[in-house]
C-alpha atoms as a PDB file:
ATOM      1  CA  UNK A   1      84.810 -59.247 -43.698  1.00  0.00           C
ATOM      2  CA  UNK A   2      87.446 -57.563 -45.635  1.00  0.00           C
ATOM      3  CA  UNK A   3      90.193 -58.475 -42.928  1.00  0.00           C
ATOM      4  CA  UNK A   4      88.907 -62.616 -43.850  1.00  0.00           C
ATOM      5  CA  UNK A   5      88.971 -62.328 -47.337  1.00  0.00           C
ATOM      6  CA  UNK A   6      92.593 -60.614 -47.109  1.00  0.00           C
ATOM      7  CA  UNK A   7      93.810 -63.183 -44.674  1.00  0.00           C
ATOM      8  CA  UNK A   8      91.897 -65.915 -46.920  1.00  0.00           C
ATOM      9  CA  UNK A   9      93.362 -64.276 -49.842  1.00  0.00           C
ATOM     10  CA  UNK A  10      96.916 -64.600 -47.707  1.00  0.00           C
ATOM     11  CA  UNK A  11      97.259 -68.122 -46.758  1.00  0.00           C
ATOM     12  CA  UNK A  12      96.064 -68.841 -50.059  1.00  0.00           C
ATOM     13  CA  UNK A  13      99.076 -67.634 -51.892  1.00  0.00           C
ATOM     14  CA  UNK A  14     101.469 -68.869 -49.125  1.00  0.00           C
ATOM     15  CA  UNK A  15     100.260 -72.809 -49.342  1.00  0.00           C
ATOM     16  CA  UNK A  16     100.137 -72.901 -52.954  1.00  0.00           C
ATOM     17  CA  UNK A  17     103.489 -71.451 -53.248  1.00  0.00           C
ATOM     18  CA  UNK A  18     104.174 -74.337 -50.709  1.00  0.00           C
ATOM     19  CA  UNK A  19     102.139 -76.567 -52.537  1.00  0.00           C
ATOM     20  CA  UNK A  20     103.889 -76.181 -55.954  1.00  0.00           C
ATOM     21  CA  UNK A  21     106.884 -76.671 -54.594  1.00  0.00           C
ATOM     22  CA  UNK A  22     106.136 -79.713 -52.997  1.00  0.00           C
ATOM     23  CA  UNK A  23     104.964 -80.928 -56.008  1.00  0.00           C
ATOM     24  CA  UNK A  24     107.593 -80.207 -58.418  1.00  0.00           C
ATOM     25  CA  UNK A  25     110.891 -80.410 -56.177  1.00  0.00           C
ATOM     26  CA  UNK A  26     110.107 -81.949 -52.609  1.00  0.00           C
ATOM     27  CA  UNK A  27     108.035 -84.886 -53.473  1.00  0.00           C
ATOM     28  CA  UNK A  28     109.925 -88.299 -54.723  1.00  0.00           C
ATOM     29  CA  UNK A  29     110.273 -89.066 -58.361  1.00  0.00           C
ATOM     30  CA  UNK A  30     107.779 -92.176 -59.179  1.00  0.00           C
ATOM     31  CA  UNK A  31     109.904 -94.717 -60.014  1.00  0.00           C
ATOM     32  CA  UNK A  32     107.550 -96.296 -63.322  1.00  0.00           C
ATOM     33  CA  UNK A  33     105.985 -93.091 -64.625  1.00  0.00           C
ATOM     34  CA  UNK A  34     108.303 -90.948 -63.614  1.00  0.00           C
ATOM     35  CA  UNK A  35     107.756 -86.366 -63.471  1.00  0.00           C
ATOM     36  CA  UNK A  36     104.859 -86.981 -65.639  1.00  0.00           C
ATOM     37  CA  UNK A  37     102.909 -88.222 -62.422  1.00  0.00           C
ATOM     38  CA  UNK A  38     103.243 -85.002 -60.530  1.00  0.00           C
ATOM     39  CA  UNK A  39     100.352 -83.807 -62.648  1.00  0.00           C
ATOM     40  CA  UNK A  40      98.801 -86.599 -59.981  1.00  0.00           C
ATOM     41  CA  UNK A  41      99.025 -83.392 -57.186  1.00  0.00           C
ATOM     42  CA  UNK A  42      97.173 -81.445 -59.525  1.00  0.00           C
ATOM     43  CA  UNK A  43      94.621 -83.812 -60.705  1.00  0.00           C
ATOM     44  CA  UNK A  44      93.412 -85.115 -57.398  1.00  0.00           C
ATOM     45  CA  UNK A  45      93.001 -82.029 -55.814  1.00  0.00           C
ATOM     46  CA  UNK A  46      91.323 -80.362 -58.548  1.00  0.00           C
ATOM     47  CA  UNK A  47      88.951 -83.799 -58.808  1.00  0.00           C
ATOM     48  CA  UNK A  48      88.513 -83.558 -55.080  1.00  0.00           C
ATOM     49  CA  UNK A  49      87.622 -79.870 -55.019  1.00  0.00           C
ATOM     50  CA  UNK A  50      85.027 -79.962 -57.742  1.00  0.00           C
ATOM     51  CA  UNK A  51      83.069 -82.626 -57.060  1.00  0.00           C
ATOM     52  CA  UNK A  52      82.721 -80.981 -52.766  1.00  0.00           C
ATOM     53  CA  UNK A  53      81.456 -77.880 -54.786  1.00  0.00           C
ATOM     54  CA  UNK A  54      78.991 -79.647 -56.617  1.00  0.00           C
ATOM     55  CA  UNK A  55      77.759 -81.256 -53.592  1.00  0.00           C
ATOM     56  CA  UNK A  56      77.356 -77.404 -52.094  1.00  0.00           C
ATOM     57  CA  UNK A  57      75.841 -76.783 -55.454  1.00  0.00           C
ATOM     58  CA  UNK A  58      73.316 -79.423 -54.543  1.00  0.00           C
ATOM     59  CA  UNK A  59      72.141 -78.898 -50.873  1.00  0.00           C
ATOM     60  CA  UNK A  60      72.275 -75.007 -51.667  1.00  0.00           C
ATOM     61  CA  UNK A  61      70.373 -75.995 -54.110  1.00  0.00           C
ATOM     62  CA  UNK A  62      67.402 -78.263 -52.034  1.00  0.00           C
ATOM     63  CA  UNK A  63      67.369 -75.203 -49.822  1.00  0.00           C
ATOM     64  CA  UNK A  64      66.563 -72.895 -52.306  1.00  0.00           C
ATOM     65  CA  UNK A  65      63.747 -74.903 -53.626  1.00  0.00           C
ATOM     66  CA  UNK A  66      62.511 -75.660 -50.220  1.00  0.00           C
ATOM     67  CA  UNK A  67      62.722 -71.830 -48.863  1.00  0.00           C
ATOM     68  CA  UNK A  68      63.129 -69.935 -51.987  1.00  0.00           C
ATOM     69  CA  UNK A  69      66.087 -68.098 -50.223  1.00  0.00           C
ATOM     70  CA  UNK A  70      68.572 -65.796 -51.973  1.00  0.00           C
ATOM     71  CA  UNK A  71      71.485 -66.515 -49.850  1.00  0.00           C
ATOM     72  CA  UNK A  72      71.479 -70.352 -50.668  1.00  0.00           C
ATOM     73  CA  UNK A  73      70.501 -69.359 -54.685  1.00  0.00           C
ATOM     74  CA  UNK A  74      73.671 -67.453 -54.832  1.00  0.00           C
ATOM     75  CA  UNK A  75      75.994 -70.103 -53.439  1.00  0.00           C
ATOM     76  CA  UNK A  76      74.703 -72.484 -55.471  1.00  0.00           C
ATOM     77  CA  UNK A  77      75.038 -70.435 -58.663  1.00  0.00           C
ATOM     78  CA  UNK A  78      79.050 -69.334 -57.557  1.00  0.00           C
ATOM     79  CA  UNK A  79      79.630 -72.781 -56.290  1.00  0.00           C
ATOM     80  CA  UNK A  80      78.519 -74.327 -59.372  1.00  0.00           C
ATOM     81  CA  UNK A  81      80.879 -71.619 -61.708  1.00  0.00           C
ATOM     82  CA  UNK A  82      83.944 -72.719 -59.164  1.00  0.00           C
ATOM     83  CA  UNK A  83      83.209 -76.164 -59.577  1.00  0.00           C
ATOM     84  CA  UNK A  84      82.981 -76.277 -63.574  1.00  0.00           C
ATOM     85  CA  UNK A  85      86.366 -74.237 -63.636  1.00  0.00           C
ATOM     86  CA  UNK A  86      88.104 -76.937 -61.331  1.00  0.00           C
ATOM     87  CA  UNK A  87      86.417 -80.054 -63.391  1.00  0.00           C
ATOM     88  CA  UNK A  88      87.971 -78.571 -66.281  1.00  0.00           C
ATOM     89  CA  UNK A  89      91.279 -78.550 -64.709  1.00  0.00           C
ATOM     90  CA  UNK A  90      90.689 -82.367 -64.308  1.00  0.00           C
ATOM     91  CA  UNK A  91      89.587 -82.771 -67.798  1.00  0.00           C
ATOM     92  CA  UNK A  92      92.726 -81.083 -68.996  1.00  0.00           C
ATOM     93  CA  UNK A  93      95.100 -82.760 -66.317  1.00  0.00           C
ATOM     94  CA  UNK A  94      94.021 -86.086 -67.024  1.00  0.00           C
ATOM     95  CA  UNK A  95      94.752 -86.543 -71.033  1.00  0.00           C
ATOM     96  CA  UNK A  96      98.239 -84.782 -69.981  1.00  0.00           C
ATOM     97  CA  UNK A  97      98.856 -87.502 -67.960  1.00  0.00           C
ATOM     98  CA  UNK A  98      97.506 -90.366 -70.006  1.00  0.00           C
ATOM     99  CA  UNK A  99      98.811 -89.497 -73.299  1.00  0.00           C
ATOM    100  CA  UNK A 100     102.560 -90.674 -72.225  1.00  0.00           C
ATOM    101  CA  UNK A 101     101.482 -93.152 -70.064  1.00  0.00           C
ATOM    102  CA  UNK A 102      99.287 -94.854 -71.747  1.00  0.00           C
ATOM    103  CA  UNK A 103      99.996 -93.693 -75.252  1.00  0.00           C
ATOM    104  CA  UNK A 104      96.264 -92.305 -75.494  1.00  0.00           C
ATOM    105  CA  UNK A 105      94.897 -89.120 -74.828  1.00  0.00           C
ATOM    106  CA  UNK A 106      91.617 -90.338 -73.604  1.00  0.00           C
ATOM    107  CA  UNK A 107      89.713 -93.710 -73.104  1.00  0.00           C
ATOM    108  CA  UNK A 108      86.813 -94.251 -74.843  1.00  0.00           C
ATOM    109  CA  UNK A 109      83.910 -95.979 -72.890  1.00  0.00           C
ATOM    110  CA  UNK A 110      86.128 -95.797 -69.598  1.00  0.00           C
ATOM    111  CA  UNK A 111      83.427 -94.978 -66.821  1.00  0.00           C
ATOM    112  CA  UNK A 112      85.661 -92.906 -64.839  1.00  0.00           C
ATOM    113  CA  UNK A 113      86.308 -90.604 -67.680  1.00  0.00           C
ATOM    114  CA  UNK A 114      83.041 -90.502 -68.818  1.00  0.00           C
ATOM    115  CA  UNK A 115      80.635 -89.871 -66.196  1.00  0.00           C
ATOM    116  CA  UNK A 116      83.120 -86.903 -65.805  1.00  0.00           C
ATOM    117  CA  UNK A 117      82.930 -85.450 -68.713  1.00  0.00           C
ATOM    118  CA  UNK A 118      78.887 -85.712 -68.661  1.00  0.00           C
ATOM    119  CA  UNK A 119      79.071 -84.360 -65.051  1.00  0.00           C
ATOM    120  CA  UNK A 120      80.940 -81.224 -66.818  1.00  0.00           C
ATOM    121  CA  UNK A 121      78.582 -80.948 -69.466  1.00  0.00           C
ATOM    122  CA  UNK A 122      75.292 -80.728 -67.191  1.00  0.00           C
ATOM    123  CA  UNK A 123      76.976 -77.758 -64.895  1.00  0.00           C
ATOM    124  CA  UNK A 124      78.390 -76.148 -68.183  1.00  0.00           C
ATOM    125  CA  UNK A 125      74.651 -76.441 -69.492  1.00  0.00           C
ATOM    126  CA  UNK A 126      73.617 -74.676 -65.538  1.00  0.00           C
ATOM    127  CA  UNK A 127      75.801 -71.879 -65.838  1.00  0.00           C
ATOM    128  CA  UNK A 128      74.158 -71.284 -69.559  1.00  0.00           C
ATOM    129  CA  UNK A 129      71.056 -71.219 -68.248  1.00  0.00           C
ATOM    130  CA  UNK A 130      71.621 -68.948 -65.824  1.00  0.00           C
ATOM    131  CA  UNK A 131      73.292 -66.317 -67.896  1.00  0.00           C
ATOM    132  CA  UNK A 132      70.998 -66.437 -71.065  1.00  0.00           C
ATOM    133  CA  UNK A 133      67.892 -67.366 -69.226  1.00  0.00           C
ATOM    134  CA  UNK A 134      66.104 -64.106 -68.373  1.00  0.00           C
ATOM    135  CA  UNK A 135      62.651 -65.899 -66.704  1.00  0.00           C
ATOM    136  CA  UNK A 136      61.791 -65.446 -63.131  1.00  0.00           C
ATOM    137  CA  UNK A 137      61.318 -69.189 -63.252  1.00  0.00           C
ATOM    138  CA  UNK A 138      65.384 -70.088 -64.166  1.00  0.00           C
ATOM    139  CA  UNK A 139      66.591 -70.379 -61.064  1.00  0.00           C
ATOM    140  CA  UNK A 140      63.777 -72.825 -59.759  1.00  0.00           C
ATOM    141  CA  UNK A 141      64.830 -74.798 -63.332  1.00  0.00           C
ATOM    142  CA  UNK A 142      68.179 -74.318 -62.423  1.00  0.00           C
ATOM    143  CA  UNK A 143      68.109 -75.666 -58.611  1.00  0.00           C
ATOM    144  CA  UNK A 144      66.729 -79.008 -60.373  1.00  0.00           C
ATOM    145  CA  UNK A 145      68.986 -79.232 -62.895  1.00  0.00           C
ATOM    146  CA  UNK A 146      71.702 -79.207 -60.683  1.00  0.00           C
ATOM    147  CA  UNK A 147      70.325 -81.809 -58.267  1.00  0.00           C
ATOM    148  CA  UNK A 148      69.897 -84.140 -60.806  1.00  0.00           C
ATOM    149  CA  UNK A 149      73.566 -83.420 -61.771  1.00  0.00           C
ATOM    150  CA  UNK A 150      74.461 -84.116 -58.644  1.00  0.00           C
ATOM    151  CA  UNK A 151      72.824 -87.931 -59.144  1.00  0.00           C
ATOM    152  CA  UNK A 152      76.448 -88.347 -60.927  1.00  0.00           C
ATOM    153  CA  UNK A 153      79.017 -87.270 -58.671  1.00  0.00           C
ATOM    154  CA  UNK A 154      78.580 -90.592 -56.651  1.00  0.00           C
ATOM    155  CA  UNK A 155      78.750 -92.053 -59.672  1.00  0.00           C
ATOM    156  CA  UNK A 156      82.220 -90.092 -60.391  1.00  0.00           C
ATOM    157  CA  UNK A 157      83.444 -90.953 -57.230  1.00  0.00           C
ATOM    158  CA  UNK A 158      82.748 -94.285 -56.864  1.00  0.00           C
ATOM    159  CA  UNK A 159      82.910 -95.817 -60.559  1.00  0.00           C
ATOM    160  CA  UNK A 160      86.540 -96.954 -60.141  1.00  0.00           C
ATOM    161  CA  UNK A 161      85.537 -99.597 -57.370  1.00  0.00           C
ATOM    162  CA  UNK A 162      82.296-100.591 -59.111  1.00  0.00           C
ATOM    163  CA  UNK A 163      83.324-101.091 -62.662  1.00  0.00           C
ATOM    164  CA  UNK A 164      86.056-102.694 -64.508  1.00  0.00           C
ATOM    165  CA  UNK A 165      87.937 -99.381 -65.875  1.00  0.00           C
ATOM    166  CA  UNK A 166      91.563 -97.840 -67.195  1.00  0.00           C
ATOM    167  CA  UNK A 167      91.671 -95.427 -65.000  1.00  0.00           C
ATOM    168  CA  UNK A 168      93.937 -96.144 -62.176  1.00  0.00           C
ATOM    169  CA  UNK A 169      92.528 -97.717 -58.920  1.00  0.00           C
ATOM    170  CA  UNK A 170      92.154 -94.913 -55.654  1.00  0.00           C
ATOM    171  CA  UNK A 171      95.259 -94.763 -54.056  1.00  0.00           C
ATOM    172  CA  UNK A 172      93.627 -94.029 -50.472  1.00  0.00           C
ATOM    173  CA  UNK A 173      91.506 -96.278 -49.623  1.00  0.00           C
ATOM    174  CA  UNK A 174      89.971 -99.022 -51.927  1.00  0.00           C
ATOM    175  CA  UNK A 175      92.989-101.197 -51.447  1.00  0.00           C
ATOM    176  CA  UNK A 176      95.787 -98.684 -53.021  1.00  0.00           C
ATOM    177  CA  UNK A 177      98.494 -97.420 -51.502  1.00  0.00           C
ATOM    178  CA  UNK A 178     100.717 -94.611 -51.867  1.00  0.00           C
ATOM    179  CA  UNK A 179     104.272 -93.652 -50.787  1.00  0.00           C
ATOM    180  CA  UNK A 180     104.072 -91.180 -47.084  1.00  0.00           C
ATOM    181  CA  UNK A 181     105.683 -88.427 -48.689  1.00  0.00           C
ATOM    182  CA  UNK A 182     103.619 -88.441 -51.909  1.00  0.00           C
ATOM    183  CA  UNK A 183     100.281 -88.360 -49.764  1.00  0.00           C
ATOM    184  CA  UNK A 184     101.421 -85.564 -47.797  1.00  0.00           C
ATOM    185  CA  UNK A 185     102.080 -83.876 -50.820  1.00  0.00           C
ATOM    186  CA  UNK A 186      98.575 -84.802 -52.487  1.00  0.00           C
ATOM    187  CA  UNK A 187      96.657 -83.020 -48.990  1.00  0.00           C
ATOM    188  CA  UNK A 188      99.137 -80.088 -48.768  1.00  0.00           C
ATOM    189  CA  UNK A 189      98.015 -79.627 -52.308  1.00  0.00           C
ATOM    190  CA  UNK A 190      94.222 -80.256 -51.647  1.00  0.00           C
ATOM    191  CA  UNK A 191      94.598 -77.790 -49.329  1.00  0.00           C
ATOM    192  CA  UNK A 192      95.625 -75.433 -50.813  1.00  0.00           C
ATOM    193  CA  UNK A 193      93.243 -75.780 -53.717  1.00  0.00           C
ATOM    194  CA  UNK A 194      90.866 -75.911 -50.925  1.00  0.00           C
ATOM    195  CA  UNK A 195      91.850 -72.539 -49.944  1.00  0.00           C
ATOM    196  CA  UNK A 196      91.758 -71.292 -53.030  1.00  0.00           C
ATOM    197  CA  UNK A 197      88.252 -72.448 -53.872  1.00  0.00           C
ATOM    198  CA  UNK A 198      87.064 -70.578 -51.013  1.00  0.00           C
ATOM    199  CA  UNK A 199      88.910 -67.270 -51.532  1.00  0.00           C
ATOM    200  CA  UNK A 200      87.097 -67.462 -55.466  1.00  0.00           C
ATOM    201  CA  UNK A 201      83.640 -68.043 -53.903  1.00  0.00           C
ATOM    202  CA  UNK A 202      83.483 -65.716 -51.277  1.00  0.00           C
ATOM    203  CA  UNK A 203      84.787 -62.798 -53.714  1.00  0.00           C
ATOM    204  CA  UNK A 204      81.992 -63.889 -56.514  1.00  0.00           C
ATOM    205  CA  UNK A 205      79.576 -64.084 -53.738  1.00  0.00           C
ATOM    206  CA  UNK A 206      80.215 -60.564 -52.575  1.00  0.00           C
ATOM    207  CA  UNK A 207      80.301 -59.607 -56.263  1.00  0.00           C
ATOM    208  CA  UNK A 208      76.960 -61.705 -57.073  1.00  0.00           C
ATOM    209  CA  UNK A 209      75.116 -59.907 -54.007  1.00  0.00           C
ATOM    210  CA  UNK A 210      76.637 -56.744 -54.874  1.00  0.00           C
ATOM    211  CA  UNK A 211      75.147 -57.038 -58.930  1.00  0.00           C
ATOM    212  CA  UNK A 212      71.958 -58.194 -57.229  1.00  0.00           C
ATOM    213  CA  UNK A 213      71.413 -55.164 -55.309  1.00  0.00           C
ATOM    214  CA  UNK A 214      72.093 -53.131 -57.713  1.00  0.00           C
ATOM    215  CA  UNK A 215      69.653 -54.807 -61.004  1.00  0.00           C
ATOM    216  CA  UNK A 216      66.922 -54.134 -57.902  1.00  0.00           C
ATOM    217  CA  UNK A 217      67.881 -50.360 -57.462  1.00  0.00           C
ATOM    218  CA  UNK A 218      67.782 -49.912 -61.108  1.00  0.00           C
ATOM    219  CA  UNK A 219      64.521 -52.149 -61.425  1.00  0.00           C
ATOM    220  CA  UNK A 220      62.890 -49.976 -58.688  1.00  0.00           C
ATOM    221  CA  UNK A 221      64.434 -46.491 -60.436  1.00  0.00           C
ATOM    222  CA  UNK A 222      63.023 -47.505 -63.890  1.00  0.00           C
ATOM    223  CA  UNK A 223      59.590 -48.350 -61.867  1.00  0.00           C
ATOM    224  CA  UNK A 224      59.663 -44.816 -60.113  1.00  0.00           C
ATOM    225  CA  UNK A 225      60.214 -43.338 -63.394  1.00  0.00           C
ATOM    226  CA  UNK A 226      57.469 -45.034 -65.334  1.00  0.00           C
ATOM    227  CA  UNK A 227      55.153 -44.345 -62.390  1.00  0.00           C
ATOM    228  CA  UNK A 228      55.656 -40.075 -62.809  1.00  0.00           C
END
């Protein structure tokens, strides 16, 4: 396990090194927008990545309401912290990008933007109840909350083909297009982010299993105790 999560930890560090300077140096100038649309290789990916984590959230989620297993309770709480930090990025990224292109930091009533921001706020409001939340029961509540977050990532994802919106249209598929080089650049970067993603949760797993184990020793030394 260690010799996975060092050659995890590895690549990782070698493709976004690639990544960035793909990004920033390899990939073509865009000829309207101009370097402010690199963020674009940062955006994406990040958009990508969180919204494939909340979709882990959700099925490890189901399972753990189905079997009441520990295993699937765990990824869903670690995928859901990964997922929140990577929607941020996108919620940071994104005004970046609009403020000098369309002279606005953010869009009011665009759909894009806000189902986003609402999908942030209901993991943000998971992860708080599963660090102040002391009942045996939060993690049950939790499991639901997140699957009816998840009712809004389709809604994220699709929004821009559905409804009339500022945000611009999806450049694969839906009718866009984008330049070769650029969309090699946008996958090296997912990639990489991917990568990344999965070095994050597989060290907070082994940290979150690690704590667990250890509240239980304590639990059943403060029961052994009380029992003398």
């Amino acid at each position: 396990m260690k010799r996975g999560l060092t050659f995890l930890g590895v690549l990782t560090g070698l493709l976004l090194s690639f990544a960035l300077y793909e990004a920033l140096v390899a990939a073509p100038t865009e000829r309207t927008m101009g370097d402010v649309q690199r963020i674009f290789y940062y955006h994406v990916p990040s958009a990508w990545t969180a919204l494939l984590l909340f979709l882990i959230n959700f099925a490890a989620s189901v399972i753990f309401l189905l079997r009441r297993n520990t295993k699937a309770d765990i990824v869903a709480l670690v995928s859901a912290e990964v997922g929140v930090v990577f929607c941020t990025v996108v919620l940071v990224t994104g005004p970046i990008w609009a403020r000098p292109v369309w002279g606005i930091w953010w869009a009011p009533g665009d759909i894009r933007l806000t189902t986003t921001l609402v999908l942030w706020l209901i993991y943000l409001s998971y992860l708080v109840l599963r660090r102040f939340s002391n009942s045996s029961q939060t993690p049950v509540v939790a499991a639901v909350v997140a699957i009816f977050g998840a009712l809004d990532v389709p809604l994220v994802y699709f929004s821009i083909w559905f409804f009339r919106t500022q945000h611009p249209s999806p450049v694969i598929g839906g009718g866009g297009s984008l330049d070769r080089q650029m969309a090699m650049v946008l996958l090296i970067n997912w990639a990489a982010f991917l990568c990344l993603a999965g070095l994050v949760c597989w060290t907070r797993y082994l940290l979150e299993v690690a704590k667990r184990e250890v509240d239980e020793a304590e639990a059943l030394e403060t029961l052994y105790e009380g029992s003398r």
